[in-house]
C-alpha atoms as a PDB file:
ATOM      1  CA  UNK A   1     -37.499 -18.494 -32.982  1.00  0.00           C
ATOM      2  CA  UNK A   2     -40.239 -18.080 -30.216  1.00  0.00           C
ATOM      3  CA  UNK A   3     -43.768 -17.529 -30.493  1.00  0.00           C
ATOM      4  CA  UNK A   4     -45.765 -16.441 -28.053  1.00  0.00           C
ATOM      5  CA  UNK A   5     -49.699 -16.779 -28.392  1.00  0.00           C
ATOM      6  CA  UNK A   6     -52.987 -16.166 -26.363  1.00  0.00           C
ATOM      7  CA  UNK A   7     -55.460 -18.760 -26.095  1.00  0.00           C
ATOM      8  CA  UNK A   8     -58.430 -17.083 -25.505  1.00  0.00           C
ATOM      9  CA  UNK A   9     -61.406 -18.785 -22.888  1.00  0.00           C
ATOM     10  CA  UNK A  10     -64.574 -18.639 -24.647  1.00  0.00           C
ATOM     11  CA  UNK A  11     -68.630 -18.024 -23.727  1.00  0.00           C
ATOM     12  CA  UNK A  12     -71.456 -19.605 -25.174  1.00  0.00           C
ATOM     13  CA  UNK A  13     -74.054 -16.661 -25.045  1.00  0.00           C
ATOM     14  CA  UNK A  14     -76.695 -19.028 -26.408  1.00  0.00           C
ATOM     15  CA  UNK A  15     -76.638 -23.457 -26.753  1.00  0.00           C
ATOM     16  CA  UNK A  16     -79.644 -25.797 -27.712  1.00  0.00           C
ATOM     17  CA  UNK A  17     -78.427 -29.395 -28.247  1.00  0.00           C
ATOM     18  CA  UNK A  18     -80.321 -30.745 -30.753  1.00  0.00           C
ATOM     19  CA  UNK A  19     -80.010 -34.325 -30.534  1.00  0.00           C
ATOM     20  CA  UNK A  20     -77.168 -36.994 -30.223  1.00  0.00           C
ATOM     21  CA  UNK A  21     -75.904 -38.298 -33.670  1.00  0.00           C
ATOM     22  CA  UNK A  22     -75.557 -41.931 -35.068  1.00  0.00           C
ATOM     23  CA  UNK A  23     -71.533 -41.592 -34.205  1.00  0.00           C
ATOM     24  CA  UNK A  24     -72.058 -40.978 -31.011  1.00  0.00           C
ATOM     25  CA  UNK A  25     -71.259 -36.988 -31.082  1.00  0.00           C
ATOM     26  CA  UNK A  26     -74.049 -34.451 -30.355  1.00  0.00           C
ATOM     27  CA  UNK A  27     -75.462 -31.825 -33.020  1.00  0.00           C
ATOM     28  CA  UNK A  28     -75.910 -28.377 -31.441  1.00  0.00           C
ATOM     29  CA  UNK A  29     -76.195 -24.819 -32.156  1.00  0.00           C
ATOM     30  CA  UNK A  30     -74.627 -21.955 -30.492  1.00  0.00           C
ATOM     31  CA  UNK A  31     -73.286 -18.712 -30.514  1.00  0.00           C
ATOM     32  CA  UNK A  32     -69.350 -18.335 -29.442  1.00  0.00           C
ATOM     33  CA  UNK A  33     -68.003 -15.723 -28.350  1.00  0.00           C
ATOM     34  CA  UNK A  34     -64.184 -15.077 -26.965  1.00  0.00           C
ATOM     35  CA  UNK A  35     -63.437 -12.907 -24.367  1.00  0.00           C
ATOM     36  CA  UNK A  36     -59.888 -11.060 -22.940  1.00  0.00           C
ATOM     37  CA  UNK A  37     -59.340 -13.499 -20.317  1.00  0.00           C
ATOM     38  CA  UNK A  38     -56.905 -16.179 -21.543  1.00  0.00           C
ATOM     39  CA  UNK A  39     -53.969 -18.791 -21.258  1.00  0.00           C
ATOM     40  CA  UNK A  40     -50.422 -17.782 -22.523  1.00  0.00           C
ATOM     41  CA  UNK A  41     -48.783 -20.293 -24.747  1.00  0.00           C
ATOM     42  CA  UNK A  42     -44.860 -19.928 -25.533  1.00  0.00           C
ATOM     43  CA  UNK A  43     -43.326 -22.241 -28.487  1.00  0.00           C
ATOM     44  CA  UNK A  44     -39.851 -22.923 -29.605  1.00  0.00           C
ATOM     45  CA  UNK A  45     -38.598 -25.029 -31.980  1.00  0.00           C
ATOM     46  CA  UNK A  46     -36.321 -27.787 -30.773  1.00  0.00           C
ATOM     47  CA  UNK A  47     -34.804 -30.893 -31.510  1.00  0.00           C
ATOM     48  CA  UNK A  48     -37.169 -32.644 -28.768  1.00  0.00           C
ATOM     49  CA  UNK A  49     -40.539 -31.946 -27.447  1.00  0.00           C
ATOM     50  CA  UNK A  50     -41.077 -30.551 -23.924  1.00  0.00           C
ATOM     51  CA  UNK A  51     -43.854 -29.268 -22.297  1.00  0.00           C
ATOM     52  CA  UNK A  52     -44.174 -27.320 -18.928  1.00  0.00           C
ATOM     53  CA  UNK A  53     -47.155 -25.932 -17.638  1.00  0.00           C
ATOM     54  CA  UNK A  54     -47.668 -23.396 -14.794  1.00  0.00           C
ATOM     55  CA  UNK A  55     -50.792 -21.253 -13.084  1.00  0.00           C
ATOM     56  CA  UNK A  56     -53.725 -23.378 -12.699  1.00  0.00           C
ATOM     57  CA  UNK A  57     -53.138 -27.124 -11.918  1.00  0.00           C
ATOM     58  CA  UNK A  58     -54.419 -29.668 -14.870  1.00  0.00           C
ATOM     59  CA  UNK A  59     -56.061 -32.810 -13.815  1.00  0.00           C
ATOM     60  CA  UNK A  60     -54.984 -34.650 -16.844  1.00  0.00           C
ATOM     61  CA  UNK A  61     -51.446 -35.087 -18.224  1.00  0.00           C
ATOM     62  CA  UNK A  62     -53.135 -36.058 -21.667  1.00  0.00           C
ATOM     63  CA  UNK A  63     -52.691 -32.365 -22.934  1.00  0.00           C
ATOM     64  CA  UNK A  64     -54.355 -30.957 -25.856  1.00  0.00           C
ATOM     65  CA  UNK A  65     -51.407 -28.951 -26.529  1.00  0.00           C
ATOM     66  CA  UNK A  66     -49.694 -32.375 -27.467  1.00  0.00           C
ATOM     67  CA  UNK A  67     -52.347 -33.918 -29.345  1.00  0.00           C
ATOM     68  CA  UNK A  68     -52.599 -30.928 -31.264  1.00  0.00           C
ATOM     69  CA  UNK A  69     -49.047 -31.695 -32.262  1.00  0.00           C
ATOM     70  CA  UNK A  70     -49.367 -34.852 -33.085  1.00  0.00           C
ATOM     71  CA  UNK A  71     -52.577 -34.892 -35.136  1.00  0.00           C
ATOM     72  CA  UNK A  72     -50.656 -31.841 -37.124  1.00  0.00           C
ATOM     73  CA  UNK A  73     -47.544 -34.575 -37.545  1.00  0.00           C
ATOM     74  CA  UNK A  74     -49.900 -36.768 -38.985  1.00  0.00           C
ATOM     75  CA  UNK A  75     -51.677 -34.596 -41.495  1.00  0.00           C
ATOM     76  CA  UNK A  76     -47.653 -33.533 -42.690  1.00  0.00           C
ATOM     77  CA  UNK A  77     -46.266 -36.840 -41.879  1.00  0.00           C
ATOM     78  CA  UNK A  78     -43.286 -35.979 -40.469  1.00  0.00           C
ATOM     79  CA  UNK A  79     -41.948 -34.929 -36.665  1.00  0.00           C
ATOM     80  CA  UNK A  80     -42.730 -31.217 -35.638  1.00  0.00           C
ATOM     81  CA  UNK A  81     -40.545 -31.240 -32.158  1.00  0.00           C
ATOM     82  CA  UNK A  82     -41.061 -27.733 -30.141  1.00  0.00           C
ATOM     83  CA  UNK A  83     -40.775 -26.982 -26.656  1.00  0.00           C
ATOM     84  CA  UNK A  84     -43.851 -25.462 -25.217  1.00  0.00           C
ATOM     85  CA  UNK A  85     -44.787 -23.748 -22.438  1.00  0.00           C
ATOM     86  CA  UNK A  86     -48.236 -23.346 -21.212  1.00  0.00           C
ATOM     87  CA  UNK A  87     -49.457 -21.055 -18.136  1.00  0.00           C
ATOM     88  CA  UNK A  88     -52.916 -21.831 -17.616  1.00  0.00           C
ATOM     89  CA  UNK A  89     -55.455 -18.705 -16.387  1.00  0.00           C
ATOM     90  CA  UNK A  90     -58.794 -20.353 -17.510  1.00  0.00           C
ATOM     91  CA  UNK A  91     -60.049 -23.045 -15.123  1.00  0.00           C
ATOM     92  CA  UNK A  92     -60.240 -26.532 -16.477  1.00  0.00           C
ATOM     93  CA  UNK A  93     -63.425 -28.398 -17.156  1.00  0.00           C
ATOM     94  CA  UNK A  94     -65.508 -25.150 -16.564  1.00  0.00           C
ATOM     95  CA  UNK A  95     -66.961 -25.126 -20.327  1.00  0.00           C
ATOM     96  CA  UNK A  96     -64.391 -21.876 -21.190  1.00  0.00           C
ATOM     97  CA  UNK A  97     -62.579 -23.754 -23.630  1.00  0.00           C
ATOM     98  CA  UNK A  98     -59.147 -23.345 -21.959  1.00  0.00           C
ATOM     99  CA  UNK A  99     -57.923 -27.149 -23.968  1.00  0.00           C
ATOM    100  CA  UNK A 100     -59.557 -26.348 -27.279  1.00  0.00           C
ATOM    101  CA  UNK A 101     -58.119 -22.865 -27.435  1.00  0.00           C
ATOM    102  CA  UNK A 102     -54.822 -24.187 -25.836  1.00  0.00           C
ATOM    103  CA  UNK A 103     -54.989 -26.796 -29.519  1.00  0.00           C
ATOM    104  CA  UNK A 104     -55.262 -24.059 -31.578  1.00  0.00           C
ATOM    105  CA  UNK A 105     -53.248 -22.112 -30.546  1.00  0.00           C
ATOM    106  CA  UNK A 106     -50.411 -24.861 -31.220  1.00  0.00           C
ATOM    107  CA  UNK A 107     -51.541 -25.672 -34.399  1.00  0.00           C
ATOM    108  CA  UNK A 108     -51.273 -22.101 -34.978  1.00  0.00           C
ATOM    109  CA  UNK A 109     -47.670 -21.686 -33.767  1.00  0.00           C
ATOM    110  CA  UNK A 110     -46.568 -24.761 -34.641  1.00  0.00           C
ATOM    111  CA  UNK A 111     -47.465 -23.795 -38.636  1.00  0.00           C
ATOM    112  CA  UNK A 112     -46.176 -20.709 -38.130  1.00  0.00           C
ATOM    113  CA  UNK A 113     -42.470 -22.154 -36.572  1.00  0.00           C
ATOM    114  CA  UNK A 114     -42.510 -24.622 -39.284  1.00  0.00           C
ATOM    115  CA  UNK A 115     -44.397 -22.669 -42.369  1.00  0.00           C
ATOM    116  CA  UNK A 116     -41.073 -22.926 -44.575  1.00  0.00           C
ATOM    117  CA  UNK A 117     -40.925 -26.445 -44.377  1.00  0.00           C
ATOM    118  CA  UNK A 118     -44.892 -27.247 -44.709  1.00  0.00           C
ATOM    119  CA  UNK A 119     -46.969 -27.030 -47.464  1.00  0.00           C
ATOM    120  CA  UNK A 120     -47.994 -23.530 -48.049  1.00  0.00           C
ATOM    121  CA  UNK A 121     -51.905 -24.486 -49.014  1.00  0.00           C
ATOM    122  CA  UNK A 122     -52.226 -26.338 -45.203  1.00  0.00           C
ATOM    123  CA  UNK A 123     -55.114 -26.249 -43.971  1.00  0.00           C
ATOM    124  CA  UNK A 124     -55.599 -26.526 -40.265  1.00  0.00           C
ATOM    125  CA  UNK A 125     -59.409 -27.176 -40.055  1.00  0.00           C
ATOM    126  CA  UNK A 126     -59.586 -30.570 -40.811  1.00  0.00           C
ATOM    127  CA  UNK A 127     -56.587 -31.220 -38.184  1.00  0.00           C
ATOM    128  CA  UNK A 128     -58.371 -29.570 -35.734  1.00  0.00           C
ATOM    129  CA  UNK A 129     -61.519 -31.213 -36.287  1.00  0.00           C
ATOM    130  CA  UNK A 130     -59.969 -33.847 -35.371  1.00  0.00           C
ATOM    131  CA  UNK A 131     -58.101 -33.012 -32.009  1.00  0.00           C
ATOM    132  CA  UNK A 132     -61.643 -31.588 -30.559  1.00  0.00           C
ATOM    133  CA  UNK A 133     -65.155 -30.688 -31.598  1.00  0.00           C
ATOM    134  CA  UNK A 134     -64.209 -26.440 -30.333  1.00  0.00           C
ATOM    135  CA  UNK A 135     -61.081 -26.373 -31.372  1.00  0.00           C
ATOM    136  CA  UNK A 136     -62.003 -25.079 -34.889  1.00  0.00           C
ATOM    137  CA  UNK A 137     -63.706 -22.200 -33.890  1.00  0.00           C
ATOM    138  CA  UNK A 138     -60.840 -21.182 -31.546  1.00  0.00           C
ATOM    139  CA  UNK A 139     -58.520 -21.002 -35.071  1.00  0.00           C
ATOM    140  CA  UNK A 140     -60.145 -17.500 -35.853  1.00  0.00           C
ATOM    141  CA  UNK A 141     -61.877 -16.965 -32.173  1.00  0.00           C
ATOM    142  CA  UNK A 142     -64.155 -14.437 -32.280  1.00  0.00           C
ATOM    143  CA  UNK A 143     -67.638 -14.163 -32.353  1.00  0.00           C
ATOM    144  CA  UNK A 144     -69.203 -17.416 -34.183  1.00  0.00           C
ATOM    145  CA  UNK A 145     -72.601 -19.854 -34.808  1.00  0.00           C
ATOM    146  CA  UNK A 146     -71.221 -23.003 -33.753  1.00  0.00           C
ATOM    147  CA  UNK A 147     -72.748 -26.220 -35.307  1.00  0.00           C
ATOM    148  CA  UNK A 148     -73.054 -29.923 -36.106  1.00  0.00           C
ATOM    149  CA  UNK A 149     -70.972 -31.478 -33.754  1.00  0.00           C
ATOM    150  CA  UNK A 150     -68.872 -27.896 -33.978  1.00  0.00           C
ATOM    151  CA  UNK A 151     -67.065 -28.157 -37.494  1.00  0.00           C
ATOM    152  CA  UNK A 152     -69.447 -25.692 -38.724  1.00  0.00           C
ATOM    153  CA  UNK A 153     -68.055 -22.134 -37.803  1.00  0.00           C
ATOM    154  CA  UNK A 154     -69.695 -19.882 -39.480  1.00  0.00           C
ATOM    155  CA  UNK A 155     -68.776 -15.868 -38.167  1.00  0.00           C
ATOM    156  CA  UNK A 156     -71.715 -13.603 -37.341  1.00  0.00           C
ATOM    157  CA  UNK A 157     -71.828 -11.147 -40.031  1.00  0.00           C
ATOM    158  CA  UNK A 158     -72.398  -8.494 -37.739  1.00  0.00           C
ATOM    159  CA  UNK A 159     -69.992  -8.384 -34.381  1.00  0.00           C
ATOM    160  CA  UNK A 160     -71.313  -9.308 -31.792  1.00  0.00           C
ATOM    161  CA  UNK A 161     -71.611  -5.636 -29.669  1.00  0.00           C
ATOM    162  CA  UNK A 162     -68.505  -4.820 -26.741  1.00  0.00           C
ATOM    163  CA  UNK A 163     -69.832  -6.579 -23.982  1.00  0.00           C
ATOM    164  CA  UNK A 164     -68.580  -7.226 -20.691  1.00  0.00           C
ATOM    165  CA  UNK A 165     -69.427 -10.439 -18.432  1.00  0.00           C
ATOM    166  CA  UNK A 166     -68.994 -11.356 -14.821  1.00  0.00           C
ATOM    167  CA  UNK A 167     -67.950 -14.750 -14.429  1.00  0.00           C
ATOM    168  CA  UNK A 168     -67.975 -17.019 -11.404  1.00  0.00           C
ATOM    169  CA  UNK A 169     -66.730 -20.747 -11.536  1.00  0.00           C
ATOM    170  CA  UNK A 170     -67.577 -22.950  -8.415  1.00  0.00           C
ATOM    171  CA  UNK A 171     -64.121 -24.589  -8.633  1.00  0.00           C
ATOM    172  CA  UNK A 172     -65.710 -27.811 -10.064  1.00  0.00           C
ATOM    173  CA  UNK A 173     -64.347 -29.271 -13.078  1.00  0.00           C
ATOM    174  CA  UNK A 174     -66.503 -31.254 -15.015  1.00  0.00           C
ATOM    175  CA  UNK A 175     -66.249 -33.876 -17.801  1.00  0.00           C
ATOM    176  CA  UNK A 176     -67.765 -32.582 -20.582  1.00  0.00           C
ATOM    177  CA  UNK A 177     -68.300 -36.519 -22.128  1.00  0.00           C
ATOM    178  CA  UNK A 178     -70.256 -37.019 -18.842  1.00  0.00           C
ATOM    179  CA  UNK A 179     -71.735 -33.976 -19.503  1.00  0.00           C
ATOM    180  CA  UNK A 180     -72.963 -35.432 -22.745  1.00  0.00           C
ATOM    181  CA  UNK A 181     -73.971 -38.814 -21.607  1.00  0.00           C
ATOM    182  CA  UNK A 182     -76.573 -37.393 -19.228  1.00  0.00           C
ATOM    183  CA  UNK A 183     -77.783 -35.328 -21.812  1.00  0.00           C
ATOM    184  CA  UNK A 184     -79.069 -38.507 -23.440  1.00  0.00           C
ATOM    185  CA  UNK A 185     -81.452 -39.194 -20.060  1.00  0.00           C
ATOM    186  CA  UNK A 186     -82.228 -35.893 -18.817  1.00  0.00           C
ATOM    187  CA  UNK A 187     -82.489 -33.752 -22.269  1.00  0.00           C
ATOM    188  CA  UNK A 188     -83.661 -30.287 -22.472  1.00  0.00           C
ATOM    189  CA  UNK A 189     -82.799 -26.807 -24.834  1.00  0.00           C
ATOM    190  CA  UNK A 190     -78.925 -26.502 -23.112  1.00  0.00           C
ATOM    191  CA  UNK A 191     -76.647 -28.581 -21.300  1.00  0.00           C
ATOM    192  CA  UNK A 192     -77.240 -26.898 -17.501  1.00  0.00           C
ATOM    193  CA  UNK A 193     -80.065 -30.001 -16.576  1.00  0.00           C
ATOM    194  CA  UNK A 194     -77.268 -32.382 -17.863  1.00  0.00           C
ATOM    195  CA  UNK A 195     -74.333 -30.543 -15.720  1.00  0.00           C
ATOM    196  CA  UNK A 196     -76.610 -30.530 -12.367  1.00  0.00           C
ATOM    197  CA  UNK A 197     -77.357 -34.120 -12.933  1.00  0.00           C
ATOM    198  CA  UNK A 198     -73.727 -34.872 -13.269  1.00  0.00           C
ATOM    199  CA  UNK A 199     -72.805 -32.817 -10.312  1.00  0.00           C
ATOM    200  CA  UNK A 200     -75.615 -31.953  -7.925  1.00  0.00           C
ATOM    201  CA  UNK A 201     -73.537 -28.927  -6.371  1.00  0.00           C
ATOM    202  CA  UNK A 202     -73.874 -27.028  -9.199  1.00  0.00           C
ATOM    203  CA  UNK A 203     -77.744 -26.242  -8.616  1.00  0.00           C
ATOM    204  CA  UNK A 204     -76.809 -25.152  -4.974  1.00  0.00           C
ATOM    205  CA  UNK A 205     -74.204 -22.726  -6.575  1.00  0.00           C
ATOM    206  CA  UNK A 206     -76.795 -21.502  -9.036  1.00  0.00           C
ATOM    207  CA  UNK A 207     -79.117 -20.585  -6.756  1.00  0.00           C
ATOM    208  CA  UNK A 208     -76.394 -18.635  -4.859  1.00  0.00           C
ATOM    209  CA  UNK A 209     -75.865 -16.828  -7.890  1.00  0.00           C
ATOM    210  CA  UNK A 210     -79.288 -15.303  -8.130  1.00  0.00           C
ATOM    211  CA  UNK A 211     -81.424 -14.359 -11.408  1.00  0.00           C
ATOM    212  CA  UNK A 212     -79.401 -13.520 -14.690  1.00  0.00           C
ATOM    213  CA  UNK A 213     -76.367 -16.168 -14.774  1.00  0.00           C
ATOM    214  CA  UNK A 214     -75.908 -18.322 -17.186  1.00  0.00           C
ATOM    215  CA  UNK A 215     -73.906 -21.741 -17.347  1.00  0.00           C
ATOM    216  CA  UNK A 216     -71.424 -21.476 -20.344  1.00  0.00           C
ATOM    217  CA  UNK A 217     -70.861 -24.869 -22.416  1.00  0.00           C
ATOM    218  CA  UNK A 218     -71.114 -28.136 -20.399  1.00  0.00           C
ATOM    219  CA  UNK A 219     -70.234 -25.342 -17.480  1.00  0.00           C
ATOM    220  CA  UNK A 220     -69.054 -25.587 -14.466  1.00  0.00           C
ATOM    221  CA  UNK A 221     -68.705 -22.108 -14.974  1.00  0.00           C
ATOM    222  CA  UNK A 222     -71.064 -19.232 -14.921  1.00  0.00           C
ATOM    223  CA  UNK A 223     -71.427 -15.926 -16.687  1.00  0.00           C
ATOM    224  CA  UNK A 224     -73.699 -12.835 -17.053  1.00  0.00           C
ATOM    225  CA  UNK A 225     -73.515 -10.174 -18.940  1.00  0.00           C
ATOM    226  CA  UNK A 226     -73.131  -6.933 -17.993  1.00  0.00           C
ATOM    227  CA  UNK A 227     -73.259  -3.396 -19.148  1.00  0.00           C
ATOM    228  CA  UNK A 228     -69.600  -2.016 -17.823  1.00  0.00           C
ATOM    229  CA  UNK A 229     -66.461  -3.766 -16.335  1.00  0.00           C
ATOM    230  CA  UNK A 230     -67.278  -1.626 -12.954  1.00  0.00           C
ATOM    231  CA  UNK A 231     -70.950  -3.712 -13.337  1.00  0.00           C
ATOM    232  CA  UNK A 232     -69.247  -6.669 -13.646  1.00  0.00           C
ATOM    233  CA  UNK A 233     -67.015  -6.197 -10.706  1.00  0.00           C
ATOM    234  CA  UNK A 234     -70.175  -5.419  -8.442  1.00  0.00           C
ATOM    235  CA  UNK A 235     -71.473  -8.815  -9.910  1.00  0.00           C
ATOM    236  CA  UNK A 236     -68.604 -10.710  -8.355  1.00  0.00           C
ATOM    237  CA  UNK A 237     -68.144  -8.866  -5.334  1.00  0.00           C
ATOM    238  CA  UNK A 238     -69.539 -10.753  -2.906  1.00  0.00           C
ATOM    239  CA  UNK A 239     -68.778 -14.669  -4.061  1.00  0.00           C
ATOM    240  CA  UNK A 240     -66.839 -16.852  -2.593  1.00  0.00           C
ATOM    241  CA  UNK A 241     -65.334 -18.825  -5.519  1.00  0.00           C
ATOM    242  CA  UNK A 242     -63.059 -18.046  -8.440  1.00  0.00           C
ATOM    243  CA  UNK A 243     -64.174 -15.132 -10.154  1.00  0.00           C
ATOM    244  CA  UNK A 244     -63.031 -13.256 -13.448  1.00  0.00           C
ATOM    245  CA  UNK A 245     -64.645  -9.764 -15.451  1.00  0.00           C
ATOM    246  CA  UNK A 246     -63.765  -9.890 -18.868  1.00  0.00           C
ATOM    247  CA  UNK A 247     -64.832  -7.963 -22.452  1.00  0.00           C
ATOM    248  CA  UNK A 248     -65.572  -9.876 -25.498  1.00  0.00           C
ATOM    249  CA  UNK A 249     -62.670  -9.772 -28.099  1.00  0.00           C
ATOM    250  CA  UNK A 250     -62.645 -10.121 -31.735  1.00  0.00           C
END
């Protein structure tokens, strides 16, 4: 049996950090959103676990799609081998969510490949609580307030209206941990003063921009909203950096 999921990138279309917490994480607010644009995640079951990954290069060979799996081995305490395949389309460390949505979607498959053999009443919050503070929200994707330290996914009772958004990213991938940290000395409502400080170019690239982009997350990444996809392509037409149009999905 094969399973083959999206893992959709994600925009934060609002973000106030409210202040860093006695354990170290961050308590925020924000409003979630997932859009079209996504990676594709392919899982088998197997006797061993493999993972390949094509499209965009990943800096780190720690992948979430593995510690997905093994935080879900721990919570069922027993071995969960699959061989997965990952292409990825959303950039890493642009504040998209590419490895929180790449998590969920193995816990997702993986429950599904092994359902029979798991406990029917799993539940596959707690695990992914664990594995990352987005990967919750990326269970049921959508459009979302986001809080604490991003356990707290509560949907928006009314959906959030089709939307489509230009996106630019400057090809800069940033830590969101560092992100964080210099949250702590700089403050302010949103995490873009903490992402310049971290990385000075992304002010420059701003500024290139022009009026009515937003950074999504801890960024790198850009977005603004726009009334049409043929808006969005007029947005993007003239930068010289990765660029995506995409429409909000449920």
């Amino acid at each position: 049996m094969t399973i083959a999921l999206p893992a959709r990138a994600k925009l934060n279309l609002d973000l106030e950090v409210i202040k860093r917490r006695d354990d170290g994480y961050h308590e925020l607010r924000t409003t979630m959103q997932t859009i079209e644009l996504h990676d594709l995640l392919v899982i088998t079951r197997s006797d061993a676990t493999e993972l390949t990954v094509t499209g965009l290069e990943l800096g780190n060979n720690d992948n979430s799609v593995l510690q997905a799996q093994q935080a879900l081995e721990r919570a069922v305490d027993r071995k969960l081998p699959a061989r997965f395949h990952l292409h990825k389309r959303i950039p890493p460390g642009s504040g998209m969510g590419g490895a929180s949505s790449d998590a969920a979607s193995a816990l997702r498959a993986l429950k599904a490949l092994y359902g029979p053999d798991l406990d029917p009443d799993l539940d596959l919050e707690p695990v992914a609580a664990e594995v990352g503070s987005d990967v919750p929200f990326f269970l049921r994707g959508g459009a979302a307030i986001v809080e604490g330290r991003g356990e707290r996914v509560t949907p928006t009772p009314i959906p959030i209206k089709p939307a489509w958004f230009a996106i630019a990213w400057p090809g800069i991938e940033l830590s969101t941990q560092a992100v964080y940290r210099a949250w702590d000395e700089v403050k302010g409502e949103d995490l873009r003063r903490a992402a310049e400080h971290v990385e000075p170019r992304l002010h420059e690239f701003s500024k290139k921009l022009g009026a009515g982009w937003r950074i999504t997350g801890s960024g790198s990444a850009f977005f603004q909203e726009t009334r049409s996809e043929d808006e969005a392509r007029t947005a993007i037409k003239s930068l010289d950096c990765w660029t995506a149009v995409s429409q909000a999905v449920a």
